[in-house]
Protein backbone atom coordinates (compact mmCIF):
# COMPACT_ATOMS: atom_id res chain seq x y z
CA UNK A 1 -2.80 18.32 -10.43
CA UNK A 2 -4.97 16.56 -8.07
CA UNK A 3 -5.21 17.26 -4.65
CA UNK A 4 -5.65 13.26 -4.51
CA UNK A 5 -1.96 12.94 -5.91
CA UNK A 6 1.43 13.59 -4.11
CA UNK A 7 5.03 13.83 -5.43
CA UNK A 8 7.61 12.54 -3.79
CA UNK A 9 9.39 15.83 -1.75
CA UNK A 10 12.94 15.07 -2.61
CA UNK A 11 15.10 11.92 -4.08
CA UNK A 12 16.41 11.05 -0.42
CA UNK A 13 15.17 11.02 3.02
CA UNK A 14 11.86 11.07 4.09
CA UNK A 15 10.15 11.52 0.60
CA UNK A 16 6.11 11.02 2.01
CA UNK A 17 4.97 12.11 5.46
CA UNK A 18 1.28 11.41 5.01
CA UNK A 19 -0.81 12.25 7.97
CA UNK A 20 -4.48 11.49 8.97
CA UNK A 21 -4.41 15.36 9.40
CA UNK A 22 -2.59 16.13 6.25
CA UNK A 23 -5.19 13.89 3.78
CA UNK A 24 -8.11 15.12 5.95
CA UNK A 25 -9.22 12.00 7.20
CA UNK A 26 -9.38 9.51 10.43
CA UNK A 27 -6.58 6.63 10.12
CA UNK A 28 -4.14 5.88 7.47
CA UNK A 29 -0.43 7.39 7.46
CA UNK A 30 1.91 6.66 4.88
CA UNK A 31 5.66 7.41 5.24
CA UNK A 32 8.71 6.65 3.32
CA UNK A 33 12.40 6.75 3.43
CA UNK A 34 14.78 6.65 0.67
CA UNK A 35 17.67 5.93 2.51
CA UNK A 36 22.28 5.54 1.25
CA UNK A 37 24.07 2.75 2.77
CA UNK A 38 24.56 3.97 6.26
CA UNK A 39 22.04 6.48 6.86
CA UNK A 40 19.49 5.92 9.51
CA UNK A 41 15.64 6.32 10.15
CA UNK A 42 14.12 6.57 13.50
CA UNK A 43 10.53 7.15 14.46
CA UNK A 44 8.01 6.60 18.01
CA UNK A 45 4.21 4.89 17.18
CA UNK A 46 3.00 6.66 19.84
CA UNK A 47 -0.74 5.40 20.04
CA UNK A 48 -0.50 4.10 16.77
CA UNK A 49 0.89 0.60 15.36
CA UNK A 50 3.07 0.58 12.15
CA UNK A 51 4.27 -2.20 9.64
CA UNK A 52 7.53 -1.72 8.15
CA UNK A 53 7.72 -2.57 4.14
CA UNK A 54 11.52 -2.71 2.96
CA UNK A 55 10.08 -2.07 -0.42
CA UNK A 56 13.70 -2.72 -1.74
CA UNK A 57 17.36 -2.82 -0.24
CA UNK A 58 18.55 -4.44 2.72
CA UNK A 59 18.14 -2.57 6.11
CA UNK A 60 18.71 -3.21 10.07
CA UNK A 61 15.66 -2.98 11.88
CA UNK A 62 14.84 -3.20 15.34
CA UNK A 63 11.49 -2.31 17.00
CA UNK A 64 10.01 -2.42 20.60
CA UNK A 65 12.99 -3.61 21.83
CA UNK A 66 13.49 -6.25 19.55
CA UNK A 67 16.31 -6.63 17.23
CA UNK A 68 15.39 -7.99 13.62
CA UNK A 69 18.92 -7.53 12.37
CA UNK A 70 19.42 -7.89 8.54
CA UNK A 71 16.48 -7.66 6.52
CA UNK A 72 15.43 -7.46 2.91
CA UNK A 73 16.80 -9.31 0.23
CA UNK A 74 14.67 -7.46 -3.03
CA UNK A 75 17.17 -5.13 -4.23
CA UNK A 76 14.84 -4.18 -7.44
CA UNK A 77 10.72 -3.99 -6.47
CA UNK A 78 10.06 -5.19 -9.51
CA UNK A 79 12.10 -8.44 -8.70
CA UNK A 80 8.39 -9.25 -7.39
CA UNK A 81 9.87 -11.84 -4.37
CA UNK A 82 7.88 -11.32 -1.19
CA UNK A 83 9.39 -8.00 0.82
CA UNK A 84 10.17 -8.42 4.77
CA UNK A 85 8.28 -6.42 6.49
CA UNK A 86 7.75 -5.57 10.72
CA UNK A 87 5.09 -5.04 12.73
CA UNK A 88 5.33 -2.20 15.46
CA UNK A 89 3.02 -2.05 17.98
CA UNK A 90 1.99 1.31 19.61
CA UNK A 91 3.82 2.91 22.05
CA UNK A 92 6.67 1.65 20.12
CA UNK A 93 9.83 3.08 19.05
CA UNK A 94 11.87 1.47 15.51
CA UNK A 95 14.99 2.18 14.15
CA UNK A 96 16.36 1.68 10.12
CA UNK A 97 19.80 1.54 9.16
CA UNK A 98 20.40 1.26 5.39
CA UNK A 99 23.07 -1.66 4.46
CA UNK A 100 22.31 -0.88 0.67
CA UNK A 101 20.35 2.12 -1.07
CA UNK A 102 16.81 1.64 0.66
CA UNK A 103 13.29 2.25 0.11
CA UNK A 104 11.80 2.09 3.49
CA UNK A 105 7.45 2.46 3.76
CA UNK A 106 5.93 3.35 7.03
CA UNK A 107 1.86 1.96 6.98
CA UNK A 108 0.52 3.68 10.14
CA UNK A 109 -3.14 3.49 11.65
CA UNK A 110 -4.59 3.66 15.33
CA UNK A 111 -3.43 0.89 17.53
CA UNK A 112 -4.56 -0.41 20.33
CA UNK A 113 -4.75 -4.34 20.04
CA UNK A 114 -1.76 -4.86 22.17
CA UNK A 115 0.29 -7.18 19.03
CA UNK A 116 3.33 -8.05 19.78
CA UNK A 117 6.14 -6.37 17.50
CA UNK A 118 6.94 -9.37 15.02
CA UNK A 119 8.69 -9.79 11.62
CA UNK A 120 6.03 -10.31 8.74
CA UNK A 121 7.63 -11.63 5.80
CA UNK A 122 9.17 -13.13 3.82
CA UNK A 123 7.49 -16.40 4.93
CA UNK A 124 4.08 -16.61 5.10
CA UNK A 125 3.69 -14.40 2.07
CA UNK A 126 3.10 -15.76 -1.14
CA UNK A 127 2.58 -14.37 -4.89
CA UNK A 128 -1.38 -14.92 -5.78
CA UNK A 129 -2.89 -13.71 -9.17
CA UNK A 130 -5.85 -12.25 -9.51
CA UNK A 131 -8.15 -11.67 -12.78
CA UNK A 132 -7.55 -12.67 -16.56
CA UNK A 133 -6.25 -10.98 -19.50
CA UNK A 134 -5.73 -8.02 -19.89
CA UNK A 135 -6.92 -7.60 -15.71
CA UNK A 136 -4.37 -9.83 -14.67
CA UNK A 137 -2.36 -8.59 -11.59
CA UNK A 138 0.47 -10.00 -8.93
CA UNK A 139 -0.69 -9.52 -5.40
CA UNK A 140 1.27 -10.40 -1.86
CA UNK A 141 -0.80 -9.79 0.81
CA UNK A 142 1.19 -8.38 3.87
CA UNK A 143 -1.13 -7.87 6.40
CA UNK A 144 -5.14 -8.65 5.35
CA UNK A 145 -7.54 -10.33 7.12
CA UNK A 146 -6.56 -13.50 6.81
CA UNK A 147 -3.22 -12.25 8.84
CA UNK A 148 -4.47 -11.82 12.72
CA UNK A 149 -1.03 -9.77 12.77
CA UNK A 150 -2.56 -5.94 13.56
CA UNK A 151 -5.23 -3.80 15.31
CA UNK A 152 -6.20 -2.15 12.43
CA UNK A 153 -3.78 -2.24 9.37
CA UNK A 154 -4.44 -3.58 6.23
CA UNK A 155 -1.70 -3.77 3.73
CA UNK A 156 -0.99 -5.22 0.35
CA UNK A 157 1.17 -5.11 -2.89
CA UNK A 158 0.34 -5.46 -6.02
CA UNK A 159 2.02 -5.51 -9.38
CA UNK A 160 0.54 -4.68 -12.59
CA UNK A 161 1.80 -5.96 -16.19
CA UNK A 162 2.38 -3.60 -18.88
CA UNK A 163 -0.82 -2.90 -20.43
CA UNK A 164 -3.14 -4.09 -17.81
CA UNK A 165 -5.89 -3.27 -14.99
CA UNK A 166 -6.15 -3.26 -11.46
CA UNK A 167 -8.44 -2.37 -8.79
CA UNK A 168 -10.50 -3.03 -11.78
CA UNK A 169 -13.78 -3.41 -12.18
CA UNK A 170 -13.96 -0.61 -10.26
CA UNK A 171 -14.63 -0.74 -6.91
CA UNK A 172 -15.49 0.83 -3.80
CA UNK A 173 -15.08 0.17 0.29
CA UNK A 174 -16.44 3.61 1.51
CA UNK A 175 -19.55 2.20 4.00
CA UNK A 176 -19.59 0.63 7.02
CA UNK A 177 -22.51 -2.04 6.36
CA UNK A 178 -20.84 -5.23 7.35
CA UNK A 179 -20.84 -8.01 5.68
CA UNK A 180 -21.86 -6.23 2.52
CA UNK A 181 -19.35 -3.40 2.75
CA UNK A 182 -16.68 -1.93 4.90
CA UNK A 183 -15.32 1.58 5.15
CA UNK A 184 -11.58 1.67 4.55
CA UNK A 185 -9.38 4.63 3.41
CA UNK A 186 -6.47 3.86 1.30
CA UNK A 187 -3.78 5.18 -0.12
CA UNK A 188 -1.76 4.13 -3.01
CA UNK A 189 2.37 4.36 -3.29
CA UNK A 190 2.94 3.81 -7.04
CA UNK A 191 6.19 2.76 -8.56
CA UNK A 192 6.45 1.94 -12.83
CA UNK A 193 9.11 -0.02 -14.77
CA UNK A 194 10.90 1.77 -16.29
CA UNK A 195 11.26 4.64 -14.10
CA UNK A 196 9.99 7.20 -16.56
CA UNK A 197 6.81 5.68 -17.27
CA UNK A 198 3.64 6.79 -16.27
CA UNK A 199 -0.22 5.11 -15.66
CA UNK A 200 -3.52 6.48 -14.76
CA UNK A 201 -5.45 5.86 -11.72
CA UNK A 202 -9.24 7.45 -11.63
CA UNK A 203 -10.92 8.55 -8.11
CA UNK A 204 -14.99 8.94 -8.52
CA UNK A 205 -17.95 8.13 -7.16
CA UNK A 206 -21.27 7.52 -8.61
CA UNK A 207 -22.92 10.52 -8.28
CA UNK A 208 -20.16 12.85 -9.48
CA UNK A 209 -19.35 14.42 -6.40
CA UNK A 210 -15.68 13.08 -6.68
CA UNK A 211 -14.09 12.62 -9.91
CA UNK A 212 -10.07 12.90 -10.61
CA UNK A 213 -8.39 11.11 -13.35
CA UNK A 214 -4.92 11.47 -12.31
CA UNK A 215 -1.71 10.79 -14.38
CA UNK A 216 0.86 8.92 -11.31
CA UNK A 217 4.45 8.78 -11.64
CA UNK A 218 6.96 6.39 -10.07
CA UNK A 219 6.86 7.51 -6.41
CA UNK A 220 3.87 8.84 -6.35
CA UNK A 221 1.10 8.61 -3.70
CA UNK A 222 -2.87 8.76 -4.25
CA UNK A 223 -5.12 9.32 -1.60
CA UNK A 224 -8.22 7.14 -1.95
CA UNK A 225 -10.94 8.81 0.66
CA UNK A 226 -13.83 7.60 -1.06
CA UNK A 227 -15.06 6.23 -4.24
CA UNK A 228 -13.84 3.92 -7.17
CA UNK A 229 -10.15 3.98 -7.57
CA UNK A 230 -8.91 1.84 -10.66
CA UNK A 231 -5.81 2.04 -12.30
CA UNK A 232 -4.27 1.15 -15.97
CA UNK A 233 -0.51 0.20 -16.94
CA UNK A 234 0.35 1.37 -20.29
CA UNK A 235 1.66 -0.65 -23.02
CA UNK A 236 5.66 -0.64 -21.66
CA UNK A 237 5.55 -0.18 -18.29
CA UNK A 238 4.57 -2.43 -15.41
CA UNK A 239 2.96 -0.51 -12.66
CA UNK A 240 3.12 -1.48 -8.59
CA UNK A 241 1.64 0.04 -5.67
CA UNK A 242 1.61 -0.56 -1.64
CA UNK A 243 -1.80 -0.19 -0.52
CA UNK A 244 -2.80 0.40 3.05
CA UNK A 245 -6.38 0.69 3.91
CA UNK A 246 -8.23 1.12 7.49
CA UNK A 247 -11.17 2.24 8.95
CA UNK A 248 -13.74 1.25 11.88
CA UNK A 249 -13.50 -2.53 11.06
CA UNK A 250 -10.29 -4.58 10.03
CA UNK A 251 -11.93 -6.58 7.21
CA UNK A 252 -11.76 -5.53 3.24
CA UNK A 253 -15.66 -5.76 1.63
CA UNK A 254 -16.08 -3.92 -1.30
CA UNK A 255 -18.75 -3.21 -3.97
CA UNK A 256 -18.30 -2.98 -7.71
CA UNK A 257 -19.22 -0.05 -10.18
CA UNK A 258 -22.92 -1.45 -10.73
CA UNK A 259 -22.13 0.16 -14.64
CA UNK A 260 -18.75 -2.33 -14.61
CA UNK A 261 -19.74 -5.06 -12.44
CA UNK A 262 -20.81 -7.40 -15.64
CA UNK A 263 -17.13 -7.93 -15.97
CA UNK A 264 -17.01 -9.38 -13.11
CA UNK A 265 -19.69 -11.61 -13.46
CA UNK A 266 -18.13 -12.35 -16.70
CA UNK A 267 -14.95 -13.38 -15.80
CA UNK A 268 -16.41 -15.71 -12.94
CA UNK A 269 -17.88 -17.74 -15.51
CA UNK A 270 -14.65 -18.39 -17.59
């Protein structure tokens, strides 16, 4: 197995504890709760913001202070309806408290920007679709650019069909040349439908240096430091994942696979 890919530690509780010191890198954390009706997650920011991602279930949630009561109304992920999510804002503290069986993801990066804690979504959050055929994916955007929401967090969901692509062509965000390119880590939480599916996600970079085709799992996590990082949905089983990304500069700028970037240019033209 990949260093690149983590399992899920457990069915309940706090299944991910990603670190910037545990993936060997500067800014993104990734947590997440699994949590019965009735059980309870607490954390502090500390001097880094967090947006809360009620991935599915229904949950009480207050942060900084401010009570958000009842939230979440996607009791499947794969209901695709836009999630409710929280912003935290450093120096924070936030408290869950399952109503249903929860999935509960933390998206952590440096703070700083002095944000008010807020609540995210639903509204404002809206499905988009993004390529053709057999690239065809399902995307809310949470907290991108477009969202003046966070210091530094970027954070999106996508969902796959069975049998297709995404983050595809492949792409990369590993440089920070502005406006050409940005350097963003990301990580990946992957869920598949049905449960015991499976898809592939590839990590590599041009030159060979990195290159890990990796077999994910529902629950799994993929570390993106550097690199391409595209991903295929067998025939059978729809594939989502939570991506957050950060890095130096809050904007997403990529740069295609120069040997895959013709379907790109292809597709524009249709």
């Amino acid at each position: 197995m990949s260093d690149l890919r983590i399992r899920p530690a457990g069915t309940s509780g706090k299944v991910h504890d990603v670190t910037p010191e545990s993936a060997g890198w500067g800014h993104v954390g990734f947590g997440l709760h699994r949590l019965a009706p009735g059980e309870s997650a607490a954390e502090a920011a500390g001097a880094r913001e967090a947006i809360l991602v009620l991935v599915e279930g229904r949950a009480e949630i207050a942060a900084a202070g401010t009570d958000f009561g009842a939230l979440g109304a996607r009791m499947h992920v794969f209901e695709a309806t836009p999630p409710h999510a929280v912003y935290v804002p450093e120096g924070a503290d936030w408290t869950a408290r399952a109503l249903t069986d929860c999935t509960l993801a933390v998206c952590t990066a440096p703070g700083g920007g002095g944000y008010p804690a807020r609540q995210l979504g639903p509204e404002g959050i809206t499905l988009l679709t993004r390529g053709t055929g057999a690239n065809t994916r399902h995307i809310h955007n949470i907290a991108m650019e477009d969202r003046d929401v966070a210091t530094s967090l970027l954070v999106t969901e996508v969902f796959t069909p069975p049998g297709n692509w995404s983050s595809y062509p492949p792409h990369r965000h590993d440089e920070d040349d502005f406006p050409n390119i940005t350097l963003l880590e990301e990580s990946y939480y992957h869920r598949l439908d049905p449960p015991q599916g499976f898809g592939f996600q590839r990590v590599y970079t041009e030159d060979g240096s990195l290159d890990a085709t990796m077999t994910v799992q529902d629950g799994d996590v993929v570390l993106v430091p550097r690199g391409h990082h595209p991903c295929g949905a067998p025939h059978g089983y729809a594939m989502y994942y939570l991506n957050v990304m950060d890095g130096p500069l809050r904007k997403w700028r990529f740069r295609n696979d120069p040997a895959h970037d013709w379907i790109a240019r292809r597709d524009a033209q249709d």
